[in-house]
N, C-alpha and C. Protein backbone atom coordinates (compact mmCIF):
# COMPACT_ATOMS: atom_id res chain seq x y z
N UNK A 1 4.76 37.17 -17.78
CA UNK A 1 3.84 36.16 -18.28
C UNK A 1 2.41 36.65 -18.07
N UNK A 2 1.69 36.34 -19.06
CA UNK A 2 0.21 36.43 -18.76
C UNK A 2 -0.86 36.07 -17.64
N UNK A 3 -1.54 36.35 -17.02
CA UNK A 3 -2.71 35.95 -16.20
C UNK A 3 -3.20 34.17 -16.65
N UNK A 4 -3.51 34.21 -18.24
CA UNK A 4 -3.59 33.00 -18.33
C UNK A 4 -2.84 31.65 -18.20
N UNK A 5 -2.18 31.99 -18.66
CA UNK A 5 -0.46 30.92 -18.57
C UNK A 5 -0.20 30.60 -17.01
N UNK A 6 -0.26 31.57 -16.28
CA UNK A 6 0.18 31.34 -14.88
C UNK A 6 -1.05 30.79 -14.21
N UNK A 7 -2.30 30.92 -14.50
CA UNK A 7 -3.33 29.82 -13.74
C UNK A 7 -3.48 28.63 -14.83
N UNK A 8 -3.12 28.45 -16.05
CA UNK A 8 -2.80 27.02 -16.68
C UNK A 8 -1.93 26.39 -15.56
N UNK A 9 -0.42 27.23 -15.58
CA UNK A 9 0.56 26.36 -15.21
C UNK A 9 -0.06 25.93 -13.53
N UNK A 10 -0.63 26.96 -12.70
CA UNK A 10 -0.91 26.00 -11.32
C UNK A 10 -2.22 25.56 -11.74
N UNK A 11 -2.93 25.09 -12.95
CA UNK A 11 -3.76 24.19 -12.95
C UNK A 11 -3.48 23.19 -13.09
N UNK A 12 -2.67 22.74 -13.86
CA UNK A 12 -2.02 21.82 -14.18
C UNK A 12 -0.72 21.08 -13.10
N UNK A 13 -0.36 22.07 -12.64
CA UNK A 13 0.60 21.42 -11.42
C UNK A 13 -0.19 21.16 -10.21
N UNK A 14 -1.28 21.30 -10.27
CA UNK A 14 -1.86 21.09 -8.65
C UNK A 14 -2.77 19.84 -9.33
N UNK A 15 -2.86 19.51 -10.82
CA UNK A 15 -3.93 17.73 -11.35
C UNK A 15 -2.71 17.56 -11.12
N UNK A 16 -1.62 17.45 -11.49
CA UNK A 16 -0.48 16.49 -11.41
C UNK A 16 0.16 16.24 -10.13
N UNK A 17 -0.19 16.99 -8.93
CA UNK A 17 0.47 17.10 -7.91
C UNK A 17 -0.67 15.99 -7.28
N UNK A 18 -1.88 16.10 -7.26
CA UNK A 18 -2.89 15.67 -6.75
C UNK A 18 -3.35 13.85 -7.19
N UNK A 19 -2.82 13.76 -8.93
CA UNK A 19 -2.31 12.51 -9.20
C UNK A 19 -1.38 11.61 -8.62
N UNK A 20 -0.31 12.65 -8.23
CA UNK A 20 1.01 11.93 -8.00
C UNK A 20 0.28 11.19 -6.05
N UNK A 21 -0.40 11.91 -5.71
CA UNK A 21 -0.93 11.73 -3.89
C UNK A 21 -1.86 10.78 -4.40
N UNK A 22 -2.96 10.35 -5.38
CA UNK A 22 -3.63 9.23 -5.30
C UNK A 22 -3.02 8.06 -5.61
N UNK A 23 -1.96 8.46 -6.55
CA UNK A 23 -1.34 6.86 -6.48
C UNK A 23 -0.11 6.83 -5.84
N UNK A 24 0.41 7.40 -4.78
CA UNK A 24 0.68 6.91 -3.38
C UNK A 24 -0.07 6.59 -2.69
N UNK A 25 -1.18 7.02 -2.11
CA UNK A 25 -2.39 6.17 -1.20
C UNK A 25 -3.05 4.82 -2.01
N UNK A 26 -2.87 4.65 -3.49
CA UNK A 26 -3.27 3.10 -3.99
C UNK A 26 -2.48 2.68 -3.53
N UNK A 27 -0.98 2.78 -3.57
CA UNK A 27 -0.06 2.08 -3.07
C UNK A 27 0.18 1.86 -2.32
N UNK A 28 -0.24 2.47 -1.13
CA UNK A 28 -0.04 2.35 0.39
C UNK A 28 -1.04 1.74 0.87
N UNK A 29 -2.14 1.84 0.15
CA UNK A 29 -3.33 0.80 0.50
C UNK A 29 -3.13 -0.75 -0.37
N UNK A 30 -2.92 -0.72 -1.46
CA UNK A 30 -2.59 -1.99 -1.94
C UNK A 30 -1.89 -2.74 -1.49
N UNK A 31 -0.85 -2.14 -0.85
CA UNK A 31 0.63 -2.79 -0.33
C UNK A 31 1.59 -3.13 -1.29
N UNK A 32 1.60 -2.15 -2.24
CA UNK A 32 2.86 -1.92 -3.16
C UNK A 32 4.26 -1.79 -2.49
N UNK A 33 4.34 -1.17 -1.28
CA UNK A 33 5.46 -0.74 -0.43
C UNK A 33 5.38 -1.83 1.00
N UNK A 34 5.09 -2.83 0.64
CA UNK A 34 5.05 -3.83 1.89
C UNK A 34 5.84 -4.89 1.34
N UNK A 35 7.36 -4.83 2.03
CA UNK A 35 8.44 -5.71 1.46
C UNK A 35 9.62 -6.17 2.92
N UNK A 36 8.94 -6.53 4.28
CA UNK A 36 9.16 -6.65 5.13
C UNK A 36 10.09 -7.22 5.36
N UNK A 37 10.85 -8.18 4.44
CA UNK A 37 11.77 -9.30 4.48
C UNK A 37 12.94 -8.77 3.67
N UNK A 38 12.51 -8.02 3.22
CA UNK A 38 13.89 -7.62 1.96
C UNK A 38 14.80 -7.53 2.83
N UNK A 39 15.70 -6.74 3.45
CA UNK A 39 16.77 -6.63 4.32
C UNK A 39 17.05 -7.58 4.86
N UNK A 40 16.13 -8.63 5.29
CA UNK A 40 16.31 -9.79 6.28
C UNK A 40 16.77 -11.10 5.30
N UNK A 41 16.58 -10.77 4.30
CA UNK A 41 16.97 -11.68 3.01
C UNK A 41 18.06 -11.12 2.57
N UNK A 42 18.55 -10.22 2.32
CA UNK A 42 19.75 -9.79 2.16
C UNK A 42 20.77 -9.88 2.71
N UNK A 43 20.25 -10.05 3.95
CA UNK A 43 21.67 -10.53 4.89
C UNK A 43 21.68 -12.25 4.90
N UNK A 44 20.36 -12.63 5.00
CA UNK A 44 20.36 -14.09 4.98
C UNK A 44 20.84 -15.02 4.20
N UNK A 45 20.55 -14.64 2.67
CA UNK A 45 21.11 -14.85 1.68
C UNK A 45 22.21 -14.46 1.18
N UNK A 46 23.18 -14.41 1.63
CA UNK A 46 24.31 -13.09 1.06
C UNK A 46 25.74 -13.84 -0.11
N UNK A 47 25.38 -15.15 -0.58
CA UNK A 47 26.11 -16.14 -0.91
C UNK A 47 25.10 -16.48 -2.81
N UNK A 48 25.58 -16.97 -3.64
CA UNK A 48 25.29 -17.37 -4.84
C UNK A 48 24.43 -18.68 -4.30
N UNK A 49 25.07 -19.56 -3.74
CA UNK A 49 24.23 -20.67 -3.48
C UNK A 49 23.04 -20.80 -2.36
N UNK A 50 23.11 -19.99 -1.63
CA UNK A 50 22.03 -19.75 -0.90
C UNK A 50 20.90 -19.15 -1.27
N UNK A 51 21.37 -18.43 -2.61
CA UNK A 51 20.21 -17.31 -3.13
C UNK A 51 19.30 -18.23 -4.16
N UNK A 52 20.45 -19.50 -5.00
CA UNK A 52 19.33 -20.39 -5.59
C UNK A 52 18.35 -20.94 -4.60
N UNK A 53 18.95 -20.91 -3.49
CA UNK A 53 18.23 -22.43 -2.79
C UNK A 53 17.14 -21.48 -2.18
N UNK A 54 17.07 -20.01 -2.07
CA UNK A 54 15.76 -19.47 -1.82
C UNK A 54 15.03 -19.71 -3.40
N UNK A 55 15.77 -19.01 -4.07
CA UNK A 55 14.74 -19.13 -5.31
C UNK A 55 13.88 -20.57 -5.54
N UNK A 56 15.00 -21.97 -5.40
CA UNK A 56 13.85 -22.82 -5.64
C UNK A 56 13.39 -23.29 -4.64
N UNK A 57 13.62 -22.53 -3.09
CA UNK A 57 12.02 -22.82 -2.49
C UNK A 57 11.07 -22.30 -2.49
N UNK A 58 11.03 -21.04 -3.12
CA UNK A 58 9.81 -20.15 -3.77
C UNK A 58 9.13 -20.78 -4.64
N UNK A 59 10.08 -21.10 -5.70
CA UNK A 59 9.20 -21.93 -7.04
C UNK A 59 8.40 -23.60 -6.45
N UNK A 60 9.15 -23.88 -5.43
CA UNK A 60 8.39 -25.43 -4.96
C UNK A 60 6.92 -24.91 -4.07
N UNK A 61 7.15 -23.56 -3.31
CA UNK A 61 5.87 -23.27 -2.80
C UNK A 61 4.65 -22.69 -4.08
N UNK A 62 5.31 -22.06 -4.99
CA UNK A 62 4.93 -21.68 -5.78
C UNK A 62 3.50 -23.13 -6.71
N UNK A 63 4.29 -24.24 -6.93
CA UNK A 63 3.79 -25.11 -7.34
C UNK A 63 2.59 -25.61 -6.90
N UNK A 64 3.29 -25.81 -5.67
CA UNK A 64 2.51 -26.33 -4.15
C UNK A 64 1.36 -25.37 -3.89
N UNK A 65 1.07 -24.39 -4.02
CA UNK A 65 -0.39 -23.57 -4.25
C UNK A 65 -0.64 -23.97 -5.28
N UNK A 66 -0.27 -23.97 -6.78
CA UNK A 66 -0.86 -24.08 -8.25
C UNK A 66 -1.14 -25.41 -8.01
N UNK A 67 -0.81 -26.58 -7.64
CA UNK A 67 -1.46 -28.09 -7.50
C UNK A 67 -3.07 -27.83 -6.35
N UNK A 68 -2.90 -27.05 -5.44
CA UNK A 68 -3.48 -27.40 -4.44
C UNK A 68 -4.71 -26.72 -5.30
N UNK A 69 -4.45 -25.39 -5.62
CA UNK A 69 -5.89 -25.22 -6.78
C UNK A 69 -6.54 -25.97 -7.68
N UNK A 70 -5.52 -26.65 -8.30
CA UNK A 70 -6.01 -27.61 -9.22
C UNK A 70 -6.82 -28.60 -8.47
N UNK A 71 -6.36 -29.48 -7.82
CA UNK A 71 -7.07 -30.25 -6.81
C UNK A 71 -8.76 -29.52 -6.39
N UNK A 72 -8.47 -28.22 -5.51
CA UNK A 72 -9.71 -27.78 -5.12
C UNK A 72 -10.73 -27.73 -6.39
N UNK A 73 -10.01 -27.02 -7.51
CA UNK A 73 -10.74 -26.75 -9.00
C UNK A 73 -11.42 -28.14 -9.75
N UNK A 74 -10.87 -29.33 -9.30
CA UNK A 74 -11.36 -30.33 -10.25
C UNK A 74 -13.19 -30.78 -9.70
N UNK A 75 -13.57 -31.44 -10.87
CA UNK A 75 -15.18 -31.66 -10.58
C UNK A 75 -14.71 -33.12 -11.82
N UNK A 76 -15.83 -34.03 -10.93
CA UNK A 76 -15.96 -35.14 -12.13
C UNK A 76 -17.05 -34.82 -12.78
N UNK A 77 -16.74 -35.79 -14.23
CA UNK A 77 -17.55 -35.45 -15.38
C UNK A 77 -19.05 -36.36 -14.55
N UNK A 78 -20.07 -35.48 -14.97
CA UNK A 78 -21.34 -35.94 -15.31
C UNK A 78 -21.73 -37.71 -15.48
């Protein structure tokens, strides 16, 4: 192979290598990989009916923030 081709190819593998390391550190700083409960829910939940009854206490907390904004968000008219 040529001189050129072979510093393309490690130019190009060391932007892509160097991409692939910034968005692991977004992610590790964002907390993309922060899922502390998963396992502990997996065992907890390990049944069909237990797994709704998490789901709709998610969606009732879920609400329960979206009301409480609304509330904070309202202003009377003028």
């Amino acid at each position: 192979m040529s001189d050129w081709i072979m510093g393309l190819m490690l130019g190009v593998s060391t932007f892509l290598g160097a991409l692939g390391l910034i968005a692991l550190l977004w992610g590790l700083r964002t907390g993309q990989f922060d899922d502390q409960s998963k396992f502990l829910d997996g065992a907890r939940f390990d049944n069909e009916e237990e797994l709704r009854d998490a789901v709709m206490m998610e969606r009732k907390k879920k609400e329960a923030l979206e009301k409480k904004k609304r509330e904070n968000d309202y202003r009377p008219a003028d």
